[in-house]
N, C-alpha and C. Protein backbone atom coordinates (compact mmCIF):
# COMPACT_ATOMS: atom_id res chain seq x y z
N UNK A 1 -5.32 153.19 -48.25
CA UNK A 1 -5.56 153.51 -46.85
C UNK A 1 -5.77 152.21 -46.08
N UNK A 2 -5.19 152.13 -44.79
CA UNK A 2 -5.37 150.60 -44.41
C UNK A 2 -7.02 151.05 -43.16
N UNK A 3 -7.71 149.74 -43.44
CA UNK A 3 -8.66 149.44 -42.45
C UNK A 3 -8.17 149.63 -41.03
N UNK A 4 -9.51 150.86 -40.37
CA UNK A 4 -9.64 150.86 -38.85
C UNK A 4 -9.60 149.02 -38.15
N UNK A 5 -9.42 148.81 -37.38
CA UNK A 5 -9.18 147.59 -36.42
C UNK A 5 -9.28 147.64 -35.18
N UNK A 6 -9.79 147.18 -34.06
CA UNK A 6 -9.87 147.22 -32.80
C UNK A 6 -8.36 146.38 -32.21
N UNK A 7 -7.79 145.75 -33.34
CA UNK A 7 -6.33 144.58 -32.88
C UNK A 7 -5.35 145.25 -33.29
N UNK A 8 -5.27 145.73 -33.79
CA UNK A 8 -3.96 146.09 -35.26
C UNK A 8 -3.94 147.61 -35.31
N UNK A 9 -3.51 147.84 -35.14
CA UNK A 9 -2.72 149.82 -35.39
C UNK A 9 -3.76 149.98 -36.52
N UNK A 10 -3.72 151.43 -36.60
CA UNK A 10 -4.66 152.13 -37.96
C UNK A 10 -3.80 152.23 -38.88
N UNK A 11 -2.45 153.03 -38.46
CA UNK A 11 -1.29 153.48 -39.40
C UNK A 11 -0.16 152.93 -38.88
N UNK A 12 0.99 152.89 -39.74
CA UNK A 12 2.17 152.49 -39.72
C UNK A 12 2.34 153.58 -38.63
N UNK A 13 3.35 152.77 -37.42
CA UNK A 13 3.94 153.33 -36.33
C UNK A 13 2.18 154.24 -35.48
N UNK A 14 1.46 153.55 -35.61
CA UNK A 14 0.81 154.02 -34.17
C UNK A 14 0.73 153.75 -32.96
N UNK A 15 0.84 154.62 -32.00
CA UNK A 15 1.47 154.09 -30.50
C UNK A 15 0.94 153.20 -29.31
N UNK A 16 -0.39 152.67 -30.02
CA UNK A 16 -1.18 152.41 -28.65
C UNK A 16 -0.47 151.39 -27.95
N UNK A 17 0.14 150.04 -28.57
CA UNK A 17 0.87 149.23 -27.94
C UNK A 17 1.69 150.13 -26.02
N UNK A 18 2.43 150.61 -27.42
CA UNK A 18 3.56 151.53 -26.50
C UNK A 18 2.18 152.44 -25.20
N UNK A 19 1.76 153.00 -25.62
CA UNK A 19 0.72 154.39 -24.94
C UNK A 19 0.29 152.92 -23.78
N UNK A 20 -0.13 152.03 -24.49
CA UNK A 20 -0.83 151.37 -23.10
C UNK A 20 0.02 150.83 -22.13
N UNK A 21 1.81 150.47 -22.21
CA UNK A 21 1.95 150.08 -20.89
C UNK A 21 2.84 151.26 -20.45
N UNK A 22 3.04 152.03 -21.17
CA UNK A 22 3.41 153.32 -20.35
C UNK A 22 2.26 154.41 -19.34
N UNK A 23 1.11 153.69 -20.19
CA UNK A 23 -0.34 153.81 -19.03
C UNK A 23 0.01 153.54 -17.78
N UNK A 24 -0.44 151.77 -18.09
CA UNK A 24 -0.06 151.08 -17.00
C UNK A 24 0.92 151.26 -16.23
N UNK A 25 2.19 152.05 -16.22
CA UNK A 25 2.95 152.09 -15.38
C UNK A 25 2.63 153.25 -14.43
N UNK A 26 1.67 154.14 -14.46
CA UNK A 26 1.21 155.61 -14.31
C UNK A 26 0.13 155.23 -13.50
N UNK A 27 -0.84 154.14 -13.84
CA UNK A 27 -1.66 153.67 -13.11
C UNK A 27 -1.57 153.68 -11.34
N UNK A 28 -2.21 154.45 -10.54
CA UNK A 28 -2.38 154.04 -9.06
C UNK A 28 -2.41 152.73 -8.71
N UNK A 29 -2.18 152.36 -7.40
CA UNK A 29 -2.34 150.99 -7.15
C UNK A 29 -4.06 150.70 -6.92
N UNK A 30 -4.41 149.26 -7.27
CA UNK A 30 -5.84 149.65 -7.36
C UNK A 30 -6.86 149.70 -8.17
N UNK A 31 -6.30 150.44 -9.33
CA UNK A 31 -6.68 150.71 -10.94
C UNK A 31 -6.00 149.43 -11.67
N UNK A 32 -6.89 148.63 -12.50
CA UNK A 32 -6.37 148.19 -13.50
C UNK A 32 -6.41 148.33 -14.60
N UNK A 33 -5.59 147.82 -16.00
CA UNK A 33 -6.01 148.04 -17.05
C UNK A 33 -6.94 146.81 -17.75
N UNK A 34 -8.31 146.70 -18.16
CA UNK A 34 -8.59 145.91 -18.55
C UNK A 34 -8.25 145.73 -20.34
N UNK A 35 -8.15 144.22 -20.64
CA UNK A 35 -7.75 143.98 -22.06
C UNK A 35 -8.13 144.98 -22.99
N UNK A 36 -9.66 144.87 -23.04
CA UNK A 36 -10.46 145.06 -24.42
C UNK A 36 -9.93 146.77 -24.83
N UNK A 37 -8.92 146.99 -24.87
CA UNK A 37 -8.13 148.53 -25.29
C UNK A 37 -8.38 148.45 -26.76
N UNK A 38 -9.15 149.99 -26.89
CA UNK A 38 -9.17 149.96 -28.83
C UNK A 38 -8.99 151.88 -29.03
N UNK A 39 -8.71 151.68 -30.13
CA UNK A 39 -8.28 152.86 -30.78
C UNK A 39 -9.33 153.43 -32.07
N UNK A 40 -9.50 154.66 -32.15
CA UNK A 40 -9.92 155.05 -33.35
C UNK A 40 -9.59 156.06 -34.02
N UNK A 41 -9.51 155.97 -35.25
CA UNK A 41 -8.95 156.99 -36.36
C UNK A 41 -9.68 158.28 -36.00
N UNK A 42 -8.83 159.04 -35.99
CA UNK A 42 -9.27 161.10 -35.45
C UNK A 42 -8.39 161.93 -36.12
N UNK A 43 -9.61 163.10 -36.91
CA UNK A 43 -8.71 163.83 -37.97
C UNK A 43 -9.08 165.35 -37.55
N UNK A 44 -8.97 166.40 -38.05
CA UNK A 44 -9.44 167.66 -37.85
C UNK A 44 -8.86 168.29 -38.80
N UNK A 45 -9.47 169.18 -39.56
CA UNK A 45 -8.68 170.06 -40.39
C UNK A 45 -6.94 170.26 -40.30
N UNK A 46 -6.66 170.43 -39.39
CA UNK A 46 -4.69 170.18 -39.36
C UNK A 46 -4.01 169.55 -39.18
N UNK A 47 -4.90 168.20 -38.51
CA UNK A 47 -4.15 166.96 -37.58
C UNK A 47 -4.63 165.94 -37.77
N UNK A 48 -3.71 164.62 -37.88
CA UNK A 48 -4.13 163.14 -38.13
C UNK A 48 -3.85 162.80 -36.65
N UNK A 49 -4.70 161.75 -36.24
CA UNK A 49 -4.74 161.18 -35.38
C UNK A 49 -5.20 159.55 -34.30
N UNK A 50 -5.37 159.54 -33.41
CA UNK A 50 -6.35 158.44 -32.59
C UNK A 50 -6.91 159.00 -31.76
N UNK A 51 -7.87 158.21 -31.21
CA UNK A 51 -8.68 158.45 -29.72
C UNK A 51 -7.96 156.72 -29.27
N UNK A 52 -7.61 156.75 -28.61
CA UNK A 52 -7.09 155.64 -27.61
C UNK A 52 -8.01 155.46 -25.91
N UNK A 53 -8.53 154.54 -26.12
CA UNK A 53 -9.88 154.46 -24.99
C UNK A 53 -9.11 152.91 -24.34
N UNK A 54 -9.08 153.09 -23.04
CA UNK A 54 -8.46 152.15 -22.08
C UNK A 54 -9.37 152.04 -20.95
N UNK A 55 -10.27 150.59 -20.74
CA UNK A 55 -11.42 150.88 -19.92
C UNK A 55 -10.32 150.14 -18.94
N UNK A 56 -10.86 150.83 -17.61
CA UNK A 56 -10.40 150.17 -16.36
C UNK A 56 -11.13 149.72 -15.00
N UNK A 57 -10.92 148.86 -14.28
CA UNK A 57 -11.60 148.19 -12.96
C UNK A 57 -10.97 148.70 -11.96
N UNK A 58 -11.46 149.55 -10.80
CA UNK A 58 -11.31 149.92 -9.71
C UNK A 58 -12.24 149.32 -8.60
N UNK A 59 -11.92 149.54 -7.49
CA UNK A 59 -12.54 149.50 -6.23
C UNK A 59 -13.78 150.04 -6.38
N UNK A 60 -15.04 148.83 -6.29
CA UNK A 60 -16.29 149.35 -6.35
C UNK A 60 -16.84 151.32 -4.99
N UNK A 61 -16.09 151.28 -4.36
CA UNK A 61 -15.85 152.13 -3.41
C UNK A 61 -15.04 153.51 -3.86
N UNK A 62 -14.35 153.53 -5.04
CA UNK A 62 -13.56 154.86 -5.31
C UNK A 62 -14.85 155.47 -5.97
N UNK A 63 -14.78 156.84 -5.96
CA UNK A 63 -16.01 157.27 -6.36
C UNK A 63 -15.13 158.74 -7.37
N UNK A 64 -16.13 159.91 -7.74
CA UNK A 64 -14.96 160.83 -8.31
C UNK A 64 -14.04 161.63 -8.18
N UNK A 65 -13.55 161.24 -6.73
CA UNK A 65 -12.43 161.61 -6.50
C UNK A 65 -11.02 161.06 -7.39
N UNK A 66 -11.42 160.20 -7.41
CA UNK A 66 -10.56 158.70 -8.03
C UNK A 66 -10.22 159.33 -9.29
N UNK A 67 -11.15 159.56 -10.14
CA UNK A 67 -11.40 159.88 -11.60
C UNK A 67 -10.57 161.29 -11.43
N UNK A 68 -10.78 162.23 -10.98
CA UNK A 68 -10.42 163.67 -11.21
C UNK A 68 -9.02 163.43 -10.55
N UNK A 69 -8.50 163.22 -9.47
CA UNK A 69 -6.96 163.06 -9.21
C UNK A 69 -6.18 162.22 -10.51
N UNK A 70 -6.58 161.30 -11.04
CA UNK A 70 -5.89 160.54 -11.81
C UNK A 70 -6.23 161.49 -13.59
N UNK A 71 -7.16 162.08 -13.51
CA UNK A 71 -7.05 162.94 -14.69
C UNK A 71 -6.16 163.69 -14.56
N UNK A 72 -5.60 164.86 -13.70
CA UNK A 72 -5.01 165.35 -13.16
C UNK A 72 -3.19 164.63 -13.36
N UNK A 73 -3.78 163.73 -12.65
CA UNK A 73 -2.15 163.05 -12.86
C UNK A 73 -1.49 162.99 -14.38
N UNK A 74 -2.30 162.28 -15.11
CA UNK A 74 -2.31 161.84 -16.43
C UNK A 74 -2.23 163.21 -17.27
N UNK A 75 -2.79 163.96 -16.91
CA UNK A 75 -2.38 165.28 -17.64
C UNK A 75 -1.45 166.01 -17.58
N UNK A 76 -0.39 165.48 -16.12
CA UNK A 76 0.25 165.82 -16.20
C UNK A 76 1.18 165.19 -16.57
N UNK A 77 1.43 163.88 -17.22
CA UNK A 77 2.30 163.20 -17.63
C UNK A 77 3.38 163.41 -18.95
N UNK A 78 4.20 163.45 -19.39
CA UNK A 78 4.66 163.48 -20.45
C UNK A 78 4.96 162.11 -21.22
N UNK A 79 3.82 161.45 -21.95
CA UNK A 79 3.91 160.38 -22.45
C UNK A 79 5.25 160.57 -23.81
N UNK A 80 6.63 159.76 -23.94
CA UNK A 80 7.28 160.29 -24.40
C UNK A 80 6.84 158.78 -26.00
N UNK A 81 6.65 159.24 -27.18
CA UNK A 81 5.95 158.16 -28.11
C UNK A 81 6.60 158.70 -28.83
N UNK A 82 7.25 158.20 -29.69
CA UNK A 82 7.64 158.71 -31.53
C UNK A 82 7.05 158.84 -32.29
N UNK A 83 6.83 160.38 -32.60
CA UNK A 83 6.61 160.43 -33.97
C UNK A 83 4.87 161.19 -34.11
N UNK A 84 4.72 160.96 -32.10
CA UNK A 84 3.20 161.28 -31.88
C UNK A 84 3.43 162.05 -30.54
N UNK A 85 2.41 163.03 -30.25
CA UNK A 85 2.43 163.76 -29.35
C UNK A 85 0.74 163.72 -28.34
N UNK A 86 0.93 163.31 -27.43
CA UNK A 86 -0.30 163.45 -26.35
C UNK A 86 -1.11 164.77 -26.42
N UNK A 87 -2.38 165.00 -27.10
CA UNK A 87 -3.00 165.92 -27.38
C UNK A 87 -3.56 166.27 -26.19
N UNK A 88 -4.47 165.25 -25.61
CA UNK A 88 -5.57 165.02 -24.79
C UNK A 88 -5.77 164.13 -23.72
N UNK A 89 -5.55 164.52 -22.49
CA UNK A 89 -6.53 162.92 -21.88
C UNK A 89 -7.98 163.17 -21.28
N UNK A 90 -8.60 162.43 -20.62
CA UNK A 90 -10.12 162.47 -20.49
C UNK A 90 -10.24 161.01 -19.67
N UNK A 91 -10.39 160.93 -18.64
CA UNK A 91 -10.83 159.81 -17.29
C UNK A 91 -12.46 160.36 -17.16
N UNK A 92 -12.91 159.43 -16.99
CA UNK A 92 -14.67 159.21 -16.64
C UNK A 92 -15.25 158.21 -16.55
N UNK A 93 -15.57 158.13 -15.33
CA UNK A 93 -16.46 157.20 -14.79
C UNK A 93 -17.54 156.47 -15.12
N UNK A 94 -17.56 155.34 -15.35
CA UNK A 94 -18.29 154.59 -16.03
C UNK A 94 -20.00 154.03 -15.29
N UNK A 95 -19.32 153.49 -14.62
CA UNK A 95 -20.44 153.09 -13.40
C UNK A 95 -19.37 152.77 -12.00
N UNK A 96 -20.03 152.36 -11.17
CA UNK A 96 -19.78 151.82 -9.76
C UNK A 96 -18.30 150.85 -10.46
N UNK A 97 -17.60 151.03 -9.81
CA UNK A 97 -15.97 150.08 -10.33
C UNK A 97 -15.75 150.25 -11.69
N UNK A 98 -16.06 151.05 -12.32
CA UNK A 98 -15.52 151.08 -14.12
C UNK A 98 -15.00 152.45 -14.44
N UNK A 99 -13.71 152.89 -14.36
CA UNK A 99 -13.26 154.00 -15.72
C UNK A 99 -12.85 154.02 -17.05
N UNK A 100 -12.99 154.89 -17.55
CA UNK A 100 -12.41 154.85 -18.92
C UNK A 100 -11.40 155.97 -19.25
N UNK A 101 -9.99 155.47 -19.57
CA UNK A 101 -9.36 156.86 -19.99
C UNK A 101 -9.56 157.04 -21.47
N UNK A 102 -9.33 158.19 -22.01
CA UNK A 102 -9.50 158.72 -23.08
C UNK A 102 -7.91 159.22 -23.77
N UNK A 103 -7.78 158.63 -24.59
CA UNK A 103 -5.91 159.34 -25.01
C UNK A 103 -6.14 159.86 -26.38
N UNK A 104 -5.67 160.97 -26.69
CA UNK A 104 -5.88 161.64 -28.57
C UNK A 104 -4.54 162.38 -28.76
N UNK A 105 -4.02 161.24 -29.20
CA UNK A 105 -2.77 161.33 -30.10
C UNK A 105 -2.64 161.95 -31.45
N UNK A 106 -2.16 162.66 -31.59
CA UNK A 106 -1.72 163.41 -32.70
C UNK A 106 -0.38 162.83 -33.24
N UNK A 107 -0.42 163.34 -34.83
CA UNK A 107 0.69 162.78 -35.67
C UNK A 107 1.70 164.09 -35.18
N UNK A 108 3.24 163.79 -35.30
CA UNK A 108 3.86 164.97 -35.16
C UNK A 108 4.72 165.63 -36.19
């Protein structure tokens, strides 16, 4: 079994590379993606998986409107990844200028 990593994929062919600038392209103007993007191993009785967590910097001034339109958006997205399918997303507000999206990828 290979070691969890905050740098390095968990498993052969996991998408976050890919998942994060197909983020970024989905991103409002405004929203950024900050670096520190990490992933973690997620299983459930039927499904292998990640949680893919992408913290981001907004306009100290967007408040949760910001958060719930862009959940919204993002849910409605069809992230197209091989081999993995977009289970989940989850946007929430961190503090004053900070979100975090939430991505849970499933094996397919």
């Amino acid at each position: 079994m290979i070691g969890w990593s905050p740098v390095r994929p968990a498993r052969p062919g996991c998408p976050h590379r890919r998942l994060r600038r197909l983020l970024a392209r989905e991103l409002p103007h405004g929203v950024a993606l900050l670096d520190a993007s990490t992933l973690r191993p997620w299983a459930s009785a039927n499904f292998v998986g990640a949680r893919h967590l992408f913290p981001c910097s907004v306009a100290a001034d967007e408040g949760e409107n910001l958060a719930r339109s862009l959940h919204a958006h993002l849910g409605a997205v069809e992230f197209r990844l091989l081999g993995h399918i977009v289970a989940d997303v989850a946007v929430e507000r961190e503090a004053p200028g900070d979100l975090r999206i939430e991505i849970l990828t499933v094996e397919d």
